[in-house]
C-alpha atoms as a PDB file:
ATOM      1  CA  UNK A   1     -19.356 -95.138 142.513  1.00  0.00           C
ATOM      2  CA  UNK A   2     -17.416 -97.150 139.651  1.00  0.00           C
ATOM      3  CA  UNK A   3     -18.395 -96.694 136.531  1.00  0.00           C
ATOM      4  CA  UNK A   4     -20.170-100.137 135.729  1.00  0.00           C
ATOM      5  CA  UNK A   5     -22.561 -99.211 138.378  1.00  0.00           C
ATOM      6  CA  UNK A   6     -23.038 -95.624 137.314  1.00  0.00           C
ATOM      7  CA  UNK A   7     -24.221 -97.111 133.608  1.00  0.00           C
ATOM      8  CA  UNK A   8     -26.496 -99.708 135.580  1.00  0.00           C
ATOM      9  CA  UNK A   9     -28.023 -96.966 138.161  1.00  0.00           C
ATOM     10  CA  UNK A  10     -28.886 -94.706 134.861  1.00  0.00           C
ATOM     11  CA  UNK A  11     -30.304 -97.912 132.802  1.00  0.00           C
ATOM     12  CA  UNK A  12     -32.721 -98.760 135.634  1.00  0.00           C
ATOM     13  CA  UNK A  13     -33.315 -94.885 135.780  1.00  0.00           C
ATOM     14  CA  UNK A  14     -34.283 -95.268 132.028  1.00  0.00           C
ATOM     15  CA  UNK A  15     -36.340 -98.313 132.124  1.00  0.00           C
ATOM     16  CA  UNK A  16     -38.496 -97.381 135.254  1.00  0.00           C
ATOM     17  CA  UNK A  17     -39.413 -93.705 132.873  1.00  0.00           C
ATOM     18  CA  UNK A  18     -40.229 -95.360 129.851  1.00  0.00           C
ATOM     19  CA  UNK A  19     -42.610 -98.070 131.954  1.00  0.00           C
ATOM     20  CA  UNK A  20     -44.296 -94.969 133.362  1.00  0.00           C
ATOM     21  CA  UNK A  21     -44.584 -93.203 129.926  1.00  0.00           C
ATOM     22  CA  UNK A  22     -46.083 -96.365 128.843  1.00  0.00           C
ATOM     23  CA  UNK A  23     -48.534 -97.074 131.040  1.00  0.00           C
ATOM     24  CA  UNK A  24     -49.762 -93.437 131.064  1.00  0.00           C
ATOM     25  CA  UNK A  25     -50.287 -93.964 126.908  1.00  0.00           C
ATOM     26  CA  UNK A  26     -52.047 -97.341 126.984  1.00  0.00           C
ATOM     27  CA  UNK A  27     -53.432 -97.120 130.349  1.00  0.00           C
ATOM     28  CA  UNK A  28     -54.494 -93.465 131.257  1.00  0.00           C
ATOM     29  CA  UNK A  29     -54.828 -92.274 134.773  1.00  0.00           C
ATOM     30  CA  UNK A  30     -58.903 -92.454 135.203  1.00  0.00           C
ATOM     31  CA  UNK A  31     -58.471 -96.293 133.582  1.00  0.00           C
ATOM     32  CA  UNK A  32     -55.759 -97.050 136.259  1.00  0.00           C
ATOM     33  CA  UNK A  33     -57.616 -95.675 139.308  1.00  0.00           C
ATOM     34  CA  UNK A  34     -61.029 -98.227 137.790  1.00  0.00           C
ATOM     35  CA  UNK A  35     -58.530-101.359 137.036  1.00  0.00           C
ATOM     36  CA  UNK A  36     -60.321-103.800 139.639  1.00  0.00           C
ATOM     37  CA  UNK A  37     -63.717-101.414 140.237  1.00  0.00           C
ATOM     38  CA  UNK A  38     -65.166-101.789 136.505  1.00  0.00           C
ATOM     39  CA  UNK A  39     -64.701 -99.193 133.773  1.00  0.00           C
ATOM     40  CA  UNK A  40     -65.621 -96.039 135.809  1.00  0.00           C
ATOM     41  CA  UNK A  41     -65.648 -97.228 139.539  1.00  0.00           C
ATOM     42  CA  UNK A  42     -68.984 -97.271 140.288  1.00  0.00           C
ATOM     43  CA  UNK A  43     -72.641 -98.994 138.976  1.00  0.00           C
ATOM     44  CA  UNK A  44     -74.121 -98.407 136.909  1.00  0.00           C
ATOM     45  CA  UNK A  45     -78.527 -98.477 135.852  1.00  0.00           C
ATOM     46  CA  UNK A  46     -79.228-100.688 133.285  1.00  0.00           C
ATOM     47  CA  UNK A  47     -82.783-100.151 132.014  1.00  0.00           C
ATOM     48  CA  UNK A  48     -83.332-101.559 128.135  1.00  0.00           C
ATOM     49  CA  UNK A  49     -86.498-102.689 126.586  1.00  0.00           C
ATOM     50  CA  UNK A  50     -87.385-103.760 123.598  1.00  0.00           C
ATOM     51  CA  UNK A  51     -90.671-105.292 121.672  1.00  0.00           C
ATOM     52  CA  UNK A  52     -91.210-107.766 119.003  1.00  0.00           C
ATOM     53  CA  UNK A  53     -94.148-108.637 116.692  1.00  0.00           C
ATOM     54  CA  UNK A  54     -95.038-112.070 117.186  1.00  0.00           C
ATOM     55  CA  UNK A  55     -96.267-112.306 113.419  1.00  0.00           C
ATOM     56  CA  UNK A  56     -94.687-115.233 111.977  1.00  0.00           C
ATOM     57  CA  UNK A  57     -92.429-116.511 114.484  1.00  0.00           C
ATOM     58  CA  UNK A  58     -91.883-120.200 115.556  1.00  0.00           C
ATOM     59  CA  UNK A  59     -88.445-120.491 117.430  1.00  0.00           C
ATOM     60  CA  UNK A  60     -87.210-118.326 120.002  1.00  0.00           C
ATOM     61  CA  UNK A  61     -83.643-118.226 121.320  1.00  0.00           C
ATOM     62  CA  UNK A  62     -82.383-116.450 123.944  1.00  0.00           C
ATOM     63  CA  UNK A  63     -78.718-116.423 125.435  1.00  0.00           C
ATOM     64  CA  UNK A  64     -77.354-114.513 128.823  1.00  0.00           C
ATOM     65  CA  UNK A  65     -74.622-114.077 130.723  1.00  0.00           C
ATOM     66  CA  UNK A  66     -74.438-113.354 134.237  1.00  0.00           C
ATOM     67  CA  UNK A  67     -78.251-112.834 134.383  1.00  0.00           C
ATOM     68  CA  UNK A  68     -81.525-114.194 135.918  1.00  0.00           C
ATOM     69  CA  UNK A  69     -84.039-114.822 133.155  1.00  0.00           C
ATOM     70  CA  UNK A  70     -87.977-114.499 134.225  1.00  0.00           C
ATOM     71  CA  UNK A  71     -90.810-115.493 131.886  1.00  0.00           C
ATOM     72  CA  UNK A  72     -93.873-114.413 132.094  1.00  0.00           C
ATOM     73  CA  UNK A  73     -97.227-115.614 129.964  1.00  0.00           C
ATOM     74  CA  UNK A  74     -99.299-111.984 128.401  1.00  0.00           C
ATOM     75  CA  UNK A  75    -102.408-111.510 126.744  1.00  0.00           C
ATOM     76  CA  UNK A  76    -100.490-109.477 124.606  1.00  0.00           C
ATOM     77  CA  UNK A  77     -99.329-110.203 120.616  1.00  0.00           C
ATOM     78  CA  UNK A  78     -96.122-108.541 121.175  1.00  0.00           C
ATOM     79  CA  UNK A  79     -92.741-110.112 122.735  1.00  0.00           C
ATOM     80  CA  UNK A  80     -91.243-107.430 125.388  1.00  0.00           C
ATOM     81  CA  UNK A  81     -87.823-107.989 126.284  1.00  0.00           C
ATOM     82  CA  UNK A  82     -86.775-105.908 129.467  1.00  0.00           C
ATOM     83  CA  UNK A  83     -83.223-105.915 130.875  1.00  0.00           C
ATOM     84  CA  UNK A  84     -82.529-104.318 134.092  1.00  0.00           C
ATOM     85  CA  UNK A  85     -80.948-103.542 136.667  1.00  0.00           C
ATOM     86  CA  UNK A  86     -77.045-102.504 137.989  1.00  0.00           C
ATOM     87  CA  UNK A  87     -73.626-103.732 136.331  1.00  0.00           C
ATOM     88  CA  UNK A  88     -70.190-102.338 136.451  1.00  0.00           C
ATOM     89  CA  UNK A  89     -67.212-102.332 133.973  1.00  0.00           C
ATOM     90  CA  UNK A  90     -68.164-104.366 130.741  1.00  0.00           C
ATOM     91  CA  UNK A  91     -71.856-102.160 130.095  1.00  0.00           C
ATOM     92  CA  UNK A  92     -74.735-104.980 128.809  1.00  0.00           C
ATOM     93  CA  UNK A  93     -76.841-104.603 125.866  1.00  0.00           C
ATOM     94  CA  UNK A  94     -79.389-106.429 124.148  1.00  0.00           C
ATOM     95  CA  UNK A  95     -78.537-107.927 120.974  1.00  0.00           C
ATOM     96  CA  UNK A  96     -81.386-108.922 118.151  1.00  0.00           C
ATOM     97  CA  UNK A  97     -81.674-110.885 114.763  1.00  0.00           C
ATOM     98  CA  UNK A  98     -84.677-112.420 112.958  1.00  0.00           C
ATOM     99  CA  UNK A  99     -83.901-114.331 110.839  1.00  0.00           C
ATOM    100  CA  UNK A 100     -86.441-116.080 108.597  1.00  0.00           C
ATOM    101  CA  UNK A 101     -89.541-117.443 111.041  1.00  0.00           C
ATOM    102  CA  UNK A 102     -86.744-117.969 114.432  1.00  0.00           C
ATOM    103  CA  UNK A 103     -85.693-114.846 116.642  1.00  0.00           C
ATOM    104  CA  UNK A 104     -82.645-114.985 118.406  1.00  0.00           C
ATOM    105  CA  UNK A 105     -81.852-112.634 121.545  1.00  0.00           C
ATOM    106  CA  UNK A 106     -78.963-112.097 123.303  1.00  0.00           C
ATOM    107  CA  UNK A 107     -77.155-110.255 126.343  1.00  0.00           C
ATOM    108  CA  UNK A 108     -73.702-108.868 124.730  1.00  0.00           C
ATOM    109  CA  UNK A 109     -70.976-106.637 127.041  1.00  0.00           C
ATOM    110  CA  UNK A 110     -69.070-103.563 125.141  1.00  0.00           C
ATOM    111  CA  UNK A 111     -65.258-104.626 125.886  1.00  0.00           C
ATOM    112  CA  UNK A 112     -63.677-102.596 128.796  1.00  0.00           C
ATOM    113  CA  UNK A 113     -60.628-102.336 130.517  1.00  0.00           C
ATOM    114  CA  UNK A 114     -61.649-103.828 134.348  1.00  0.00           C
ATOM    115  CA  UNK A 115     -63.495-106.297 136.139  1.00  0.00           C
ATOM    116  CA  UNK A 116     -67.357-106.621 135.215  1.00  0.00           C
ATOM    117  CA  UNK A 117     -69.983-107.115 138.111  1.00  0.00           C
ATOM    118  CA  UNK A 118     -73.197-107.368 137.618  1.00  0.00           C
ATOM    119  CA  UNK A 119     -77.353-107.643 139.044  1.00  0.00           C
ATOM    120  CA  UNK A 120     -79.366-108.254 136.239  1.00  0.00           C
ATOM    121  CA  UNK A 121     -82.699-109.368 135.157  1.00  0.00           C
ATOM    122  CA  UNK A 122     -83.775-110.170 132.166  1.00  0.00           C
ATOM    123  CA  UNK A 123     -87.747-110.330 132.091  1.00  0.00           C
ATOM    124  CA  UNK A 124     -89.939-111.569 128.868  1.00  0.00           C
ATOM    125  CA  UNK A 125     -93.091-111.353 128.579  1.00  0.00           C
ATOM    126  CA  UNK A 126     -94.372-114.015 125.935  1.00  0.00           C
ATOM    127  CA  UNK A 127     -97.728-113.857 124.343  1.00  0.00           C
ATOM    128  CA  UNK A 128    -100.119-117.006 125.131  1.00  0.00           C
ATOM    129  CA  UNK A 129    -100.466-117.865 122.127  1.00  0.00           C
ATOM    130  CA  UNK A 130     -96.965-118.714 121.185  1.00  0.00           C
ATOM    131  CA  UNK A 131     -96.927-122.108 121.180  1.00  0.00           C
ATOM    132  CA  UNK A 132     -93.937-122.901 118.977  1.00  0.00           C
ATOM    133  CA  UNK A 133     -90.031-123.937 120.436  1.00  0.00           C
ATOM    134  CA  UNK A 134     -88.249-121.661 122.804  1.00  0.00           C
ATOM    135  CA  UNK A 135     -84.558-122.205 123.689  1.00  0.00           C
ATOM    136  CA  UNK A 136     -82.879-120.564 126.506  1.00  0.00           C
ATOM    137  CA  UNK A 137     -79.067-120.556 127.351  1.00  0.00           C
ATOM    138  CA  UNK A 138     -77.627-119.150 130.346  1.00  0.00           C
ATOM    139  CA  UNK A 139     -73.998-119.249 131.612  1.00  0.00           C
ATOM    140  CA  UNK A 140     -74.862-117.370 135.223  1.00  0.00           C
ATOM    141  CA  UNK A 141     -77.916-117.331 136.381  1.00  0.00           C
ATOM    142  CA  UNK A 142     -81.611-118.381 137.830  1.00  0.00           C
ATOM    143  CA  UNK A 143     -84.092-119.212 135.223  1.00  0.00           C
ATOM    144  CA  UNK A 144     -88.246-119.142 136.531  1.00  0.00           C
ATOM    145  CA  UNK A 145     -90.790-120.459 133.767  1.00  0.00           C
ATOM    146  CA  UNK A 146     -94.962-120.586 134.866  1.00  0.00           C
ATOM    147  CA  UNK A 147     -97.561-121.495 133.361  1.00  0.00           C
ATOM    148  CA  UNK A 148     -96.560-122.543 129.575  1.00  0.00           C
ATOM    149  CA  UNK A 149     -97.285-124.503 126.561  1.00  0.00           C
ATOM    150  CA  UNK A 150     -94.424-124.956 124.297  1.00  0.00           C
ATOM    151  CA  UNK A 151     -93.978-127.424 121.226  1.00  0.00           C
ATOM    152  CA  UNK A 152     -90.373-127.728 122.642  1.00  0.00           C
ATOM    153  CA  UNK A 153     -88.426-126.028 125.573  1.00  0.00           C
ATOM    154  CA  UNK A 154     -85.082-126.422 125.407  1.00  0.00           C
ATOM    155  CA  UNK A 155     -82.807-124.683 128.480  1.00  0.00           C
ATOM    156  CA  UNK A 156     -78.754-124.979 128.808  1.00  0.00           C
ATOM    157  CA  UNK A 157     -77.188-123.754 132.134  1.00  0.00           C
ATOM    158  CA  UNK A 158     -73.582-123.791 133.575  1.00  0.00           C
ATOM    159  CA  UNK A 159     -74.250-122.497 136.905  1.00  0.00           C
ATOM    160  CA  UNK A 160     -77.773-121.848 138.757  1.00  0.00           C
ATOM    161  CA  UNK A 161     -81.297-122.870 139.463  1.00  0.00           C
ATOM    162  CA  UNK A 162     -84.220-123.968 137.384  1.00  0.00           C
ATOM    163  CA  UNK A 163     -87.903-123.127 138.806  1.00  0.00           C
ATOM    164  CA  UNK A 164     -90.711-124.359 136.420  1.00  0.00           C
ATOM    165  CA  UNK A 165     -94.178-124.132 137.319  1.00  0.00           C
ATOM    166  CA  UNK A 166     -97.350-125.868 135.210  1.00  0.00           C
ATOM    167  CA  UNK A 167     -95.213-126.468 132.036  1.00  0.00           C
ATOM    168  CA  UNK A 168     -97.318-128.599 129.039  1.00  0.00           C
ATOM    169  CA  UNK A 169     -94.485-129.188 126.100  1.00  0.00           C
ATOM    170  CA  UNK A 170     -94.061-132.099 123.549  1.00  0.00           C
ATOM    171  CA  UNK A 171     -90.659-132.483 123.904  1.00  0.00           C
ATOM    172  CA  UNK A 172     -88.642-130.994 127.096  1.00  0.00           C
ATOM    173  CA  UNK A 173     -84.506-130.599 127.055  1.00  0.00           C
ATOM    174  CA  UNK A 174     -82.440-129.604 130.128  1.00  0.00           C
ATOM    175  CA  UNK A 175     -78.501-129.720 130.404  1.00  0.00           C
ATOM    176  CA  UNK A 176     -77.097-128.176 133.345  1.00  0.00           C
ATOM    177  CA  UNK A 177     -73.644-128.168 134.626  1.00  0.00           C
ATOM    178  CA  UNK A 178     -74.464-127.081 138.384  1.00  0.00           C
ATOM    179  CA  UNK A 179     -77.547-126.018 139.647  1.00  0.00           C
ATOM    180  CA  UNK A 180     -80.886-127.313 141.085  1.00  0.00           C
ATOM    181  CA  UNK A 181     -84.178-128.327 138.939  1.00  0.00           C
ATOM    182  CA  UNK A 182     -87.418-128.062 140.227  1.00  0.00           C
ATOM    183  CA  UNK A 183     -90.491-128.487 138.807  1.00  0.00           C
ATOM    184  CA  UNK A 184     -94.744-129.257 139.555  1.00  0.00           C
ATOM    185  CA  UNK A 185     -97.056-130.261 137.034  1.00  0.00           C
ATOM    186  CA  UNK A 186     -94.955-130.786 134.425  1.00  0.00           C
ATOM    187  CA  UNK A 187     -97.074-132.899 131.296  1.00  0.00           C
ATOM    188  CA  UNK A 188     -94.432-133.771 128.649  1.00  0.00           C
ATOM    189  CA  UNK A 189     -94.595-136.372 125.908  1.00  0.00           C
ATOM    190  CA  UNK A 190     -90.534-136.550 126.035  1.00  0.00           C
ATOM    191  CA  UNK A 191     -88.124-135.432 128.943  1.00  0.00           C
ATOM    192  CA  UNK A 192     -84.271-135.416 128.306  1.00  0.00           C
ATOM    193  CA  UNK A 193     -82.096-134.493 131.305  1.00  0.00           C
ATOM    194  CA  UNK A 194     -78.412-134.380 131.794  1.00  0.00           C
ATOM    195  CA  UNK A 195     -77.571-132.917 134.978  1.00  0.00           C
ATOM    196  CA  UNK A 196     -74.075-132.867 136.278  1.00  0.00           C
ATOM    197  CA  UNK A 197     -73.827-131.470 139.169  1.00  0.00           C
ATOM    198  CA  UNK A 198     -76.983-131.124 141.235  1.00  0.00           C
ATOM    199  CA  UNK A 199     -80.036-132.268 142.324  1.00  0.00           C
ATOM    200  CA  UNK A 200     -83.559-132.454 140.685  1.00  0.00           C
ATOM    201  CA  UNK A 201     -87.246-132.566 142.619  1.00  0.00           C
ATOM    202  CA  UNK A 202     -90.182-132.712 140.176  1.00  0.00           C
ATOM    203  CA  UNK A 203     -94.001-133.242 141.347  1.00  0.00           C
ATOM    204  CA  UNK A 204     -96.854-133.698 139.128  1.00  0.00           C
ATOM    205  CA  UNK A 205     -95.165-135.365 136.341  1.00  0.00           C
ATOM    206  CA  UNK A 206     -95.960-137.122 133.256  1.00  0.00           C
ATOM    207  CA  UNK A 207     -94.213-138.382 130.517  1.00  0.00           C
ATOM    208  CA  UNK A 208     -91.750-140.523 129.275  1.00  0.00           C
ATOM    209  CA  UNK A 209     -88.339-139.551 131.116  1.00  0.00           C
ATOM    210  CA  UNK A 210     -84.209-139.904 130.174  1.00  0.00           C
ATOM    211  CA  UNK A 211     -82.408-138.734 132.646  1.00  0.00           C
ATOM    212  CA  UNK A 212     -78.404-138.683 132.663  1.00  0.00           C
ATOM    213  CA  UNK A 213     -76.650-137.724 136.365  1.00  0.00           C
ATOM    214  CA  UNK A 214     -73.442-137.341 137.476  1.00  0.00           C
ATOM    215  CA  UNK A 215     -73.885-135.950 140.880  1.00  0.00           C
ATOM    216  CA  UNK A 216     -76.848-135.298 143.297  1.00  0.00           C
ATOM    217  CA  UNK A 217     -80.446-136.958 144.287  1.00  0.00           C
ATOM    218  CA  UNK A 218     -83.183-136.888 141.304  1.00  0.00           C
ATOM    219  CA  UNK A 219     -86.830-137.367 142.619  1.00  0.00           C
ATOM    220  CA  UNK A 220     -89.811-137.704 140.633  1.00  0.00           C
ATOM    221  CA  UNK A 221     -94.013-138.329 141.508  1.00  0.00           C
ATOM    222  CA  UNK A 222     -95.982-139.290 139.135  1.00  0.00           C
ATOM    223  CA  UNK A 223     -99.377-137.980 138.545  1.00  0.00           C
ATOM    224  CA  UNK A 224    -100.585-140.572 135.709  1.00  0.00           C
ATOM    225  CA  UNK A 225     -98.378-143.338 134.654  1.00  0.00           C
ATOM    226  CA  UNK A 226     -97.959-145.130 131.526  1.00  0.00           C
ATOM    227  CA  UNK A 227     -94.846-144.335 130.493  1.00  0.00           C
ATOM    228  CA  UNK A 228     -90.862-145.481 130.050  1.00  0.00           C
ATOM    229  CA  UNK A 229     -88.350-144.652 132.528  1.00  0.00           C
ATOM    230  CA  UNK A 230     -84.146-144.809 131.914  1.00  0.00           C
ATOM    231  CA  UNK A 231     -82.240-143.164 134.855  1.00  0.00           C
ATOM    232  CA  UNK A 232     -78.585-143.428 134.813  1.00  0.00           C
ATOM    233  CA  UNK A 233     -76.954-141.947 138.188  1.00  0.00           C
ATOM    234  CA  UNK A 234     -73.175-141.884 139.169  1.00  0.00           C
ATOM    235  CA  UNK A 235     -73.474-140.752 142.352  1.00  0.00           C
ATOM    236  CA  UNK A 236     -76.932-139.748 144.546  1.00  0.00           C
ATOM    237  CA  UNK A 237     -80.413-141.478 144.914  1.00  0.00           C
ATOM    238  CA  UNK A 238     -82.721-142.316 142.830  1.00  0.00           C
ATOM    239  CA  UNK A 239     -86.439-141.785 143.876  1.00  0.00           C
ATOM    240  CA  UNK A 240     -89.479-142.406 141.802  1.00  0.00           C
ATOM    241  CA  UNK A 241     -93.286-142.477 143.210  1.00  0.00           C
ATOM    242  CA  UNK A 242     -96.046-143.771 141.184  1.00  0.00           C
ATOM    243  CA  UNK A 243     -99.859-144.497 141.078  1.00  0.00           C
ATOM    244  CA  UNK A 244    -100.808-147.647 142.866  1.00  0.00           C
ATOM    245  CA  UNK A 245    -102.065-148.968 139.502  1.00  0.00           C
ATOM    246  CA  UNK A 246     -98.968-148.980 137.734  1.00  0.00           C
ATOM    247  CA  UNK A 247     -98.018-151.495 135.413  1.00  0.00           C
ATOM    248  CA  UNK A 248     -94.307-151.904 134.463  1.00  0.00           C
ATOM    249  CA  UNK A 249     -91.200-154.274 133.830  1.00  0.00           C
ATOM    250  CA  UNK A 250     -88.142-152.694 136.332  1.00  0.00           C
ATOM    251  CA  UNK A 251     -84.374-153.602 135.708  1.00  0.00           C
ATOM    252  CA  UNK A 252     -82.751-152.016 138.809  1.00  0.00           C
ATOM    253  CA  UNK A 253     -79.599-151.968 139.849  1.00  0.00           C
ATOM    254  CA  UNK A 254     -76.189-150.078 142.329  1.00  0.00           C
ATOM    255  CA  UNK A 255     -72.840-150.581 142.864  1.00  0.00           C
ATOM    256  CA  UNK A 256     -73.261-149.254 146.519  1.00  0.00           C
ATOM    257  CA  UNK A 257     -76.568-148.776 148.078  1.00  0.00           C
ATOM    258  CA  UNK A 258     -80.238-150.539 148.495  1.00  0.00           C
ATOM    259  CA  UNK A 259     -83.031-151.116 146.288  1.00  0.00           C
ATOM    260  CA  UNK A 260     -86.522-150.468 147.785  1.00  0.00           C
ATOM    261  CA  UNK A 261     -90.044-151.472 146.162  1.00  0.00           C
ATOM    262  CA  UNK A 262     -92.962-151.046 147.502  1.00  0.00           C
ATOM    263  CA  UNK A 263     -94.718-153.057 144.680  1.00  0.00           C
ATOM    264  CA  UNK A 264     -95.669-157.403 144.386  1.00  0.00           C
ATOM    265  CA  UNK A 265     -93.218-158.121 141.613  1.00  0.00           C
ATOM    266  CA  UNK A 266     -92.783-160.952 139.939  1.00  0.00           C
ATOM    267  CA  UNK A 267     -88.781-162.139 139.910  1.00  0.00           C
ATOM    268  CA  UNK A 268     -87.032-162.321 136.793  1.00  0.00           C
ATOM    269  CA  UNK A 269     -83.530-163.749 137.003  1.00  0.00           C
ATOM    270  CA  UNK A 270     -81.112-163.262 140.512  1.00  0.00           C
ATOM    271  CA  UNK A 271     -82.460-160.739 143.377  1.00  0.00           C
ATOM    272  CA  UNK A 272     -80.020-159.684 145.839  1.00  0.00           C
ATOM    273  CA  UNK A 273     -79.646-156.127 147.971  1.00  0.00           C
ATOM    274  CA  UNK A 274     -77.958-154.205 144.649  1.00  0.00           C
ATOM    275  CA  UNK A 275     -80.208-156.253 141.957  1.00  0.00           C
ATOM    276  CA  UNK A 276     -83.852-156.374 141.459  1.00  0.00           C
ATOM    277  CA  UNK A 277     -85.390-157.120 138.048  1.00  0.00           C
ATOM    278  CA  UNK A 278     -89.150-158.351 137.302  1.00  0.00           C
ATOM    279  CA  UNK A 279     -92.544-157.548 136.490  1.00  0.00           C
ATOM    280  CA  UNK A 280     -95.632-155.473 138.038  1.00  0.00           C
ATOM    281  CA  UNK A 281     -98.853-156.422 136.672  1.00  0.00           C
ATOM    282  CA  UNK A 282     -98.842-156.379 132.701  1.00  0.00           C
ATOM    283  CA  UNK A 283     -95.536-155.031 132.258  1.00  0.00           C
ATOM    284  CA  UNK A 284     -96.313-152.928 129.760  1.00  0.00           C
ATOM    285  CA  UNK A 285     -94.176-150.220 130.486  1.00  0.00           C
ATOM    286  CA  UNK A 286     -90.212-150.026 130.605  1.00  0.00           C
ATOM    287  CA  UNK A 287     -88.484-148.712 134.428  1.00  0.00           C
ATOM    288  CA  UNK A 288     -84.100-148.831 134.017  1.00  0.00           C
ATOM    289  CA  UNK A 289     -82.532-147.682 137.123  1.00  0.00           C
ATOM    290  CA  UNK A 290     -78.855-147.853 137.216  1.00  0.00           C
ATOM    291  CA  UNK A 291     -76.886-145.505 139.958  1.00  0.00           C
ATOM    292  CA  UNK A 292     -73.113-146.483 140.831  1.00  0.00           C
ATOM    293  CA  UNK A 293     -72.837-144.677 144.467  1.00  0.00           C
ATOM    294  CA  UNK A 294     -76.756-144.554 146.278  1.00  0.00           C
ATOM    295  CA  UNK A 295     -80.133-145.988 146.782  1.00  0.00           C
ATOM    296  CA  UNK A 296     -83.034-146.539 144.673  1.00  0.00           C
ATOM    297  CA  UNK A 297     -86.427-145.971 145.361  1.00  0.00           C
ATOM    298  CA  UNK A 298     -89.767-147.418 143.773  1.00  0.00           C
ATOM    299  CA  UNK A 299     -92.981-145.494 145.803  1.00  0.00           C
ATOM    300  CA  UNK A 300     -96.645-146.109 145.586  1.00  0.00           C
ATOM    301  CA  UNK A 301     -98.506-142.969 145.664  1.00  0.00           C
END
């Protein structure tokens, strides 16, 4: 062997023993064997609970990751927040702060080397008598709500579903980036929704409703109806069923798709199969229906 290639042989030698040595300080053995498994390998029980006073409180906030959050209405006069269930690598814990009359909870992960996989709920149970503002945020995960009444509900997704059930709130805020909405007996004074990927089913509705999509079908019944409507739609139908009795002025219109009404209206302007505007009885009320790709829909009950 000539002596340029002796000198290479041994630098190689070198370079593979000091990447060992290396990798043996920063990243010891039992780490090495977990890389891809979580920190240890194997899952782990998560069981943490914790109670609040409801004493002076008026806004609750609550933020997961990677989590299903369940809500359920107590007798109670305490708050119980109870996390649970299996997670490997990055370990969950619940986070807390109360700050002036507004608690704030959150799901926090202790930095690990390794993947993190989890199954977790996160239940809380939340004294009847709160009736005050509650904001949830979620970045993975189902969120189910019965049976409450709320001042203001305010939820934020990325990615999952939204179950509501008998929900009475002044003011009502959803933003969700993927996911399904739906909802029965829902009596708002003001719904905002900006859903961008998804679809949205809600019975038993009242309320004045804003609703901004990007993606997917948004139905809604009516239960009572005196309200204003503004749907704006980019791609998916548009379906909205009210009482016979209803009284409004509709501006209607698609880029691609049908308009169907199965109300006497009175034409204002043009009509043709992407364009209807006019008036049912008084007009008192305001419908704007405006989808780019899909149909729209205008039911009697």
């Amino acid at each position: 062997m000539s002596k340029i290639g002796k000198i290479s042989l041994s630098l190689t030698t070198i370079s593979v023993i000091s990447l060992a040595l290396a990798l043996g300080v920063f990243f010891p053995w039992g780490n090495l064997q977990a890389l891809g498994q979580g920190e240890s390998g194997y899952e782990e029980n998560i069981n943490e609970e914790k109670f609040f006073d409801l004493k002076k409180i008026n806004a609750i906030s609550i933020g997961v990751s990677s989590a299903e959050i369940r809500i359920k209405v107590v007798t109670s006069d305490k708050i119980r927040v109870h996390l649970h269930g299996k997670s490997s690598g990055q370990k969950p814990y619940l986070t807390y702060k109360e700050s002036g009359n507004k608690l704030t909870i959150d799901i926090e992960r202790k930095s690990r080397l390794g993947f993190s996989r989890s199954n977790l709920i996160l239940d809380i149970d939340l004294p009847k008598k709160y009736e005050n503002k509650l904001q949830l945020n979620s970045s993975s995960g189902d969120i189910s709500i019965p049976t409450l009444v709320l001042e203001e509900l305010s939820i934020d997704m990325s990615s999952g579903d939204l179950d509501l059930i008998s929900l009475t709130v002044r003011n009502f805020i959803f933003d969700s980036s993927s996911g399904k909405l739906t909802a029965n007996e829902i009596e708002s004074s003001k719904t905002r929704l900006k859903l961008s990927s998804g679809s949205a089913e809600i019975d038993n509705f009242t309320g004045d409703l804003d609703v901004k999509m990007s993606s997917g079908d948004f139905e809604v019944k009516y239960t009572n109806f005196n309200n204003n409507i503004a749907i704006d739609s980019s791609s998916g139908d548009i379906k909205i069923t009210l009482p016979e009795d209803s009284n409004f002025e509709l501006d209607s219109e698609t880029s691609s798709g049908k308009i169907i009404c199965d109300y006497p209206i009175t034409i204002s302007g043009g009509q043709d199969r992407n364009q209807l505007k006019g008036i049912v009885g008084s007009g008192v009320n305001k419908i704007r229906l405006e989808v780019s790709s899909g149909d729209i829909s205008i039911l009697k009950k």
